[in-house]
Protein backbone atom coordinates (compact mmCIF):
# COMPACT_ATOMS: atom_id res chain seq x y z
CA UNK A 1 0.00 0.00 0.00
CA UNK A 2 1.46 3.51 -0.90
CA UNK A 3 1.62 5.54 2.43
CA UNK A 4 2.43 8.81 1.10
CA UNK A 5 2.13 10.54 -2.46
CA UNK A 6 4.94 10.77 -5.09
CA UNK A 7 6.13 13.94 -6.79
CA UNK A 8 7.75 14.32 -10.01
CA UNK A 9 11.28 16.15 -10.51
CA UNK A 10 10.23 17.02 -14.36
CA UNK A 11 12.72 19.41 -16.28
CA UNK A 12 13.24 20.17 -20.13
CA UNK A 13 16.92 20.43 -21.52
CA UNK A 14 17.23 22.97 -24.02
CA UNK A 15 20.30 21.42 -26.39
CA UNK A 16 20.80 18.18 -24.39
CA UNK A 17 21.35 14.65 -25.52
CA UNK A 18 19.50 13.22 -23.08
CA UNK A 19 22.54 11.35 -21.17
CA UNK A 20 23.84 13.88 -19.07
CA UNK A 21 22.13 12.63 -16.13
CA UNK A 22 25.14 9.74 -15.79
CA UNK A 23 27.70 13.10 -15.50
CA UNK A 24 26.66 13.03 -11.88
CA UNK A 25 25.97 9.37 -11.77
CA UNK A 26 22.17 9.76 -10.76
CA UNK A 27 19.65 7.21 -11.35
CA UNK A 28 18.34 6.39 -14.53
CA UNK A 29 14.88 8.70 -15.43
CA UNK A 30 11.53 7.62 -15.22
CA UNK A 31 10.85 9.83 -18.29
CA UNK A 32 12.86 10.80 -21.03
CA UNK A 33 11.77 12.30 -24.30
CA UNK A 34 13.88 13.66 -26.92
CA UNK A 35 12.86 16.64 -29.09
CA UNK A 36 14.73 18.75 -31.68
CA UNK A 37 14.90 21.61 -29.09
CA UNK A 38 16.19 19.29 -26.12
CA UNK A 39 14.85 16.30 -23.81
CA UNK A 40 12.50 16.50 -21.54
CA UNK A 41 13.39 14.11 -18.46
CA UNK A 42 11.57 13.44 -15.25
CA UNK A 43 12.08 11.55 -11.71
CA UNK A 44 9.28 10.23 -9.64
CA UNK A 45 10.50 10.83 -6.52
CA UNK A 46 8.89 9.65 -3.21
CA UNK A 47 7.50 12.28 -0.47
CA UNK A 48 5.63 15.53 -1.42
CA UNK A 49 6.74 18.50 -0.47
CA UNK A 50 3.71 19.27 2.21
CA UNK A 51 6.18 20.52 5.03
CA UNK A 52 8.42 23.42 5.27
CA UNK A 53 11.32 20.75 5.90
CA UNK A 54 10.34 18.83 2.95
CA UNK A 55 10.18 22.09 0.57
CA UNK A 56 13.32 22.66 1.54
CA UNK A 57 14.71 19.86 0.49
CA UNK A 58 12.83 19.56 -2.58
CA UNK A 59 14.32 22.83 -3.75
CA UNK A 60 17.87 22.22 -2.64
CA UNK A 61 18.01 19.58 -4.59
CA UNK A 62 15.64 21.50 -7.83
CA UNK A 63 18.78 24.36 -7.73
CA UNK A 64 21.84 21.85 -7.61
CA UNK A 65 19.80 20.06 -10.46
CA UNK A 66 19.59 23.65 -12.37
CA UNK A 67 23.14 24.87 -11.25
CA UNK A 68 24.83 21.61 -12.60
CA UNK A 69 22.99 21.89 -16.12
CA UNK A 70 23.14 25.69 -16.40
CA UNK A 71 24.61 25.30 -19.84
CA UNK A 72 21.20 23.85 -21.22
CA UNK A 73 18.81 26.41 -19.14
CA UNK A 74 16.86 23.94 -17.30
CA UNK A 75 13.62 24.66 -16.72
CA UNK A 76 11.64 23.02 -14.00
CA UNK A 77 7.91 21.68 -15.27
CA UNK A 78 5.39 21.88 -12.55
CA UNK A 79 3.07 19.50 -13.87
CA UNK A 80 3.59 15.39 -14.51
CA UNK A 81 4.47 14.55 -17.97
CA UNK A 82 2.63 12.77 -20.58
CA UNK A 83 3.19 9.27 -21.61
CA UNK A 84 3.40 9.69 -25.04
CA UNK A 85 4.51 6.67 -27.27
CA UNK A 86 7.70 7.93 -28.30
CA UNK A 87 9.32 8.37 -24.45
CA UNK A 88 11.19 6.29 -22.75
CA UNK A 89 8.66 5.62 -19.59
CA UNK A 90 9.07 3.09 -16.58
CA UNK A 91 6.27 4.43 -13.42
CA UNK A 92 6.84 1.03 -11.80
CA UNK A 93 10.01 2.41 -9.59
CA UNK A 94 10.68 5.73 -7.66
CA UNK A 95 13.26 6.96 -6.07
CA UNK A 96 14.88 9.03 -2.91
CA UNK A 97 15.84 12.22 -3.00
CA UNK A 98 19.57 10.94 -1.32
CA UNK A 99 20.05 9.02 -4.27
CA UNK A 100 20.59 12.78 -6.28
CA UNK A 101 23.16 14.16 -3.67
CA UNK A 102 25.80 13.69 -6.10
CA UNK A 103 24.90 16.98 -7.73
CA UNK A 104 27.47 19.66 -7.19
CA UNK A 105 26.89 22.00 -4.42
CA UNK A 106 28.07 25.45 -4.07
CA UNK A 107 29.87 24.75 -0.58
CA UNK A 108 33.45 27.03 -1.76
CA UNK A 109 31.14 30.34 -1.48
CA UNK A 110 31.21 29.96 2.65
CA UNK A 111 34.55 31.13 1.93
CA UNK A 112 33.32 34.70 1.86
CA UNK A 113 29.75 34.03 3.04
CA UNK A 114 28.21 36.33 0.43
CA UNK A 115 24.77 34.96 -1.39
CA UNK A 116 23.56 34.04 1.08
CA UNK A 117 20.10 35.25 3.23
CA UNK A 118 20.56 34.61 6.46
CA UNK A 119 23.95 35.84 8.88
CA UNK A 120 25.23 32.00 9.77
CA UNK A 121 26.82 31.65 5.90
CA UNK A 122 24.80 28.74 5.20
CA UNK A 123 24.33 28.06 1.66
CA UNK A 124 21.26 28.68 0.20
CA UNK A 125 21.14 26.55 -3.18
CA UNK A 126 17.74 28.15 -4.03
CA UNK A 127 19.27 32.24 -3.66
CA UNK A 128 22.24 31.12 -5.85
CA UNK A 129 20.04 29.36 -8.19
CA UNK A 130 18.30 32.68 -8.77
CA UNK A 131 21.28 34.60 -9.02
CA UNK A 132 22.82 32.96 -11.61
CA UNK A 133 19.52 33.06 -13.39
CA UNK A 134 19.71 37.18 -13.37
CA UNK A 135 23.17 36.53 -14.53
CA UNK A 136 22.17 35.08 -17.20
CA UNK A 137 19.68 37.70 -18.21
CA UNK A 138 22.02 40.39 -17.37
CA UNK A 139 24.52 38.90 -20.12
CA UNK A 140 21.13 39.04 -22.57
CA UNK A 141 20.28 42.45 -21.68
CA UNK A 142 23.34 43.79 -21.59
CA UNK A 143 25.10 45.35 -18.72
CA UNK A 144 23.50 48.50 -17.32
CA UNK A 145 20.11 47.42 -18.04
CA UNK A 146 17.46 47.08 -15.67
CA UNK A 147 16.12 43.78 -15.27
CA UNK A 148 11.98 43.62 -14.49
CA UNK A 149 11.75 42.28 -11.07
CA UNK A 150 8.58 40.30 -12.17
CA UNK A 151 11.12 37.81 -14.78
CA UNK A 152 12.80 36.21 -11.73
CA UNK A 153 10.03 35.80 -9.39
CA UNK A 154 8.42 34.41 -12.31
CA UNK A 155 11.39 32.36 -12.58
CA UNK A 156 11.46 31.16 -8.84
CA UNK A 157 7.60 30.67 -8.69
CA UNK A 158 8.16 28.07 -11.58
CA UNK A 159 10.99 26.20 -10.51
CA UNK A 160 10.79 26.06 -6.65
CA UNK A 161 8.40 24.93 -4.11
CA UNK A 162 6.89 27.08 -1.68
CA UNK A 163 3.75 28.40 0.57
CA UNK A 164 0.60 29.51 -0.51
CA UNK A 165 1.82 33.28 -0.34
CA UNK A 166 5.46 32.40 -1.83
CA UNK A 167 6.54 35.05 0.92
CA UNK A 168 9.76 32.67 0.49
CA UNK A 169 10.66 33.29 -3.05
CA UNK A 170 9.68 36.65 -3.53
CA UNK A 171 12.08 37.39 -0.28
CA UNK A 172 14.88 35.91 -1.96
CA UNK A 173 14.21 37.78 -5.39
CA UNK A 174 13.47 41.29 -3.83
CA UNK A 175 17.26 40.61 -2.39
CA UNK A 176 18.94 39.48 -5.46
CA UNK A 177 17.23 42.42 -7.43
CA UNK A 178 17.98 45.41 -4.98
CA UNK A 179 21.54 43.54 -5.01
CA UNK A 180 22.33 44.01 -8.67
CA UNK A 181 20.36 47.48 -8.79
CA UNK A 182 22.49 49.19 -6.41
CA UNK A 183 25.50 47.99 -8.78
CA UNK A 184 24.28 49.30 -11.89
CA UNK A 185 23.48 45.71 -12.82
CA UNK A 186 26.65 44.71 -13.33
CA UNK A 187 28.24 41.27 -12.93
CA UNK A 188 31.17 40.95 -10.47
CA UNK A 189 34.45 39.43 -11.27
CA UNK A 190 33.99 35.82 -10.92
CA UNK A 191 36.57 36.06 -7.97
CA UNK A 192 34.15 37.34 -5.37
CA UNK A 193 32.38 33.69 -5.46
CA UNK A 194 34.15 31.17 -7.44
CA UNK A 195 37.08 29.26 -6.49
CA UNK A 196 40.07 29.48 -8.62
CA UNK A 197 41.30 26.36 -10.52
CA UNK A 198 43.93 26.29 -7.84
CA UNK A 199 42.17 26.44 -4.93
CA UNK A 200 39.20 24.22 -6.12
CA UNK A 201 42.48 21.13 -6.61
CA UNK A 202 43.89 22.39 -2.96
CA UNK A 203 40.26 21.81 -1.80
CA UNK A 204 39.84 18.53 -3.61
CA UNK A 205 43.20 17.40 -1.93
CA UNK A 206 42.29 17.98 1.25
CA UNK A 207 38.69 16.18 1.11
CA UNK A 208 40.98 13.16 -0.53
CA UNK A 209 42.98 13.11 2.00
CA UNK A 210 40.38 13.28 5.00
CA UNK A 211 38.48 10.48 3.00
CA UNK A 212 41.28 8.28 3.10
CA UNK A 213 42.05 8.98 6.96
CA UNK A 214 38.10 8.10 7.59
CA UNK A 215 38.62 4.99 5.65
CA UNK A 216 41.63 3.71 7.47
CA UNK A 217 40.88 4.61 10.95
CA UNK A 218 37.05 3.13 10.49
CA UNK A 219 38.46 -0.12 9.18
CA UNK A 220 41.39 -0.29 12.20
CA UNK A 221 38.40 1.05 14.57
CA UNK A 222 35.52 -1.11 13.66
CA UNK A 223 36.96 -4.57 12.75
CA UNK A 224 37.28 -7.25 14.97
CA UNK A 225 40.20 -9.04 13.04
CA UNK A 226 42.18 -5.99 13.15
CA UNK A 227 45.02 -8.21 14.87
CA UNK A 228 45.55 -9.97 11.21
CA UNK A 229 46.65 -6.87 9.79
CA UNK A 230 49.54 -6.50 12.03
CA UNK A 231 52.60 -7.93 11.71
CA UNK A 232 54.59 -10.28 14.58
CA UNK A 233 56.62 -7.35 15.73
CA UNK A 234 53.18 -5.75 16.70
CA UNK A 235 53.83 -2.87 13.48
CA UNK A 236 50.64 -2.86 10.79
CA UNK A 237 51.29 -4.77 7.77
CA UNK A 238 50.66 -1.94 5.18
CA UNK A 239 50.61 -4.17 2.25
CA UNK A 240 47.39 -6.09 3.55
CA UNK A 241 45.91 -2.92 4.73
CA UNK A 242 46.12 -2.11 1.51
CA UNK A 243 44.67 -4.47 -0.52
CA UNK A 244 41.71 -4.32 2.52
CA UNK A 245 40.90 -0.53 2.18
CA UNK A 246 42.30 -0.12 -1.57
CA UNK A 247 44.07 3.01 -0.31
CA UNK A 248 48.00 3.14 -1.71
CA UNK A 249 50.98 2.24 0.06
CA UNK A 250 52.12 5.78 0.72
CA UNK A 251 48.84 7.14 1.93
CA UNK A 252 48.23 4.10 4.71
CA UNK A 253 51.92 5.17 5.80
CA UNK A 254 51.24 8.57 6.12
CA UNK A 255 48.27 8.44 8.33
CA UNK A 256 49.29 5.27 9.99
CA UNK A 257 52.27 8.02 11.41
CA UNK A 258 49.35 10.50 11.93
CA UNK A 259 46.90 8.72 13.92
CA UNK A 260 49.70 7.03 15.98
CA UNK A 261 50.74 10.64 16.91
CA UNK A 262 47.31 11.89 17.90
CA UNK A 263 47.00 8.74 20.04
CA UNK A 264 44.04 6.92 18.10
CA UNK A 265 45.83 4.00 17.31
């Protein structure tokens, strides 16, 4: 028995091949439809966004979708599709909205804590969502020209979830609006809120490495047959931790020396 409704996650691709989902490695669509403009592809999702909690995460996920496919303007349909003959179509599974957290997130702008609505710096993937939007239409206007206010709540109203009054959405596009008016709606250098190549591969180091730590002290941690990866002389044999965790030889060395100094193993 189905205890709670379904919702769809149902976007059109202009220019897309209809693939691009596997970029991110999320699941396979319950619709796909290819046209000569683009594809039209759609998730059935389980849960409804009823609750302010759920909305929430309805939309996060709705602007990392729309961030991470910027190039092909997504646009987010807000009805279900139709079954028409010539789509792909399979309404026998769902799926959870975890299984799209692969989609990037915009976690380098707490660097700076700008674009955001609230004082704490937490990212809000809905604001940014918008404001790459007015980008966007700042590039097709041309700089110095006013953009009508009424084009991105528009554009929020369509793509995101909210209450009855959208008190929400029009918040977030009254800020992003008087942002861009008081500069003379112009776009800032891409330095205010984008990491450099540079420091997005000093960033992706460090995660590396902290993954591999986690790996190596939850295997030494958590496994009761730890005692058969160390040696006679009481030493871990690297070589077998290695083949265990699929971590390399130097890594396992290096934080085998770490964790022993912090006292952890």
């Amino acid at each position: 028995m189905q205890l709670y409704q379904n919702t769809w996650l149902y976007f059109f691709l202009y220019g897309a091949r209809g693939d691009e989902f596997i970029e991110y490695n999320l699941p396979a669509p319950n619709y796909l439809l290819h046209t000569q403009r683009g594809v039209f592809i759609g998730w059935l999702v389980d849960g409804y966004p009823g609750t302010t909690k759920s909305r929430e995460y309805f939309n996060d996920i709705i602007a990392r979708y729309i961030i991470a496919y910027k190039e092909h303007k997504p646009e987010r349909l807000p009805y279900r599709p139709e079954l028409a003959r010539e789509a792909l179509v399979d309404i026998k599974h769902t799926h959870e909205l975890k299984e799209f957290q692969n989609l990037p997130s915009l976690y380098w702008a707490n660097k700076k804590k700008i674009w955001t609505t609230d004082s704490v710096g937490t990212i809000d993937q809905v604001f940014w969502a918008i404001k790459l939007y007015t980008e966007e239409l700042i590039k097709e206007f041309g700089e110095g020209t006013p953009i009508p206010y009424e084009m991105l709540q528009d554009y929020a109203f369509n793509n995101f979830f909210d209450r009855k009054d959208k008190s929400t959405l029009r918040a977030k596009c009254r800020n992003i609006w008087n942002w861009y008016n008081n500069r003379g709606w112009t776009i800032p250098k891409r330095r205010e809120w984008k990491m450099t190549r540079s420091e997005r591969a000093k960033e992706n180091a460090k995660l590396k490495k902290q993954r591999a730590r986690a790996i190596l002290l939850g295997f030494i941690q958590n496994n009761l047959l730890a005692d058969e990866y160390k040696k006679k002389d009481g030493t871990w044999n690297v070589t077998k931790l290695s083949k265990a965790t699929k971590l390399s030889r130097p890594t396992i060395i290096n934080h085998l020396k770490e964790l022993k100094e912090e006292g952890l193993i």
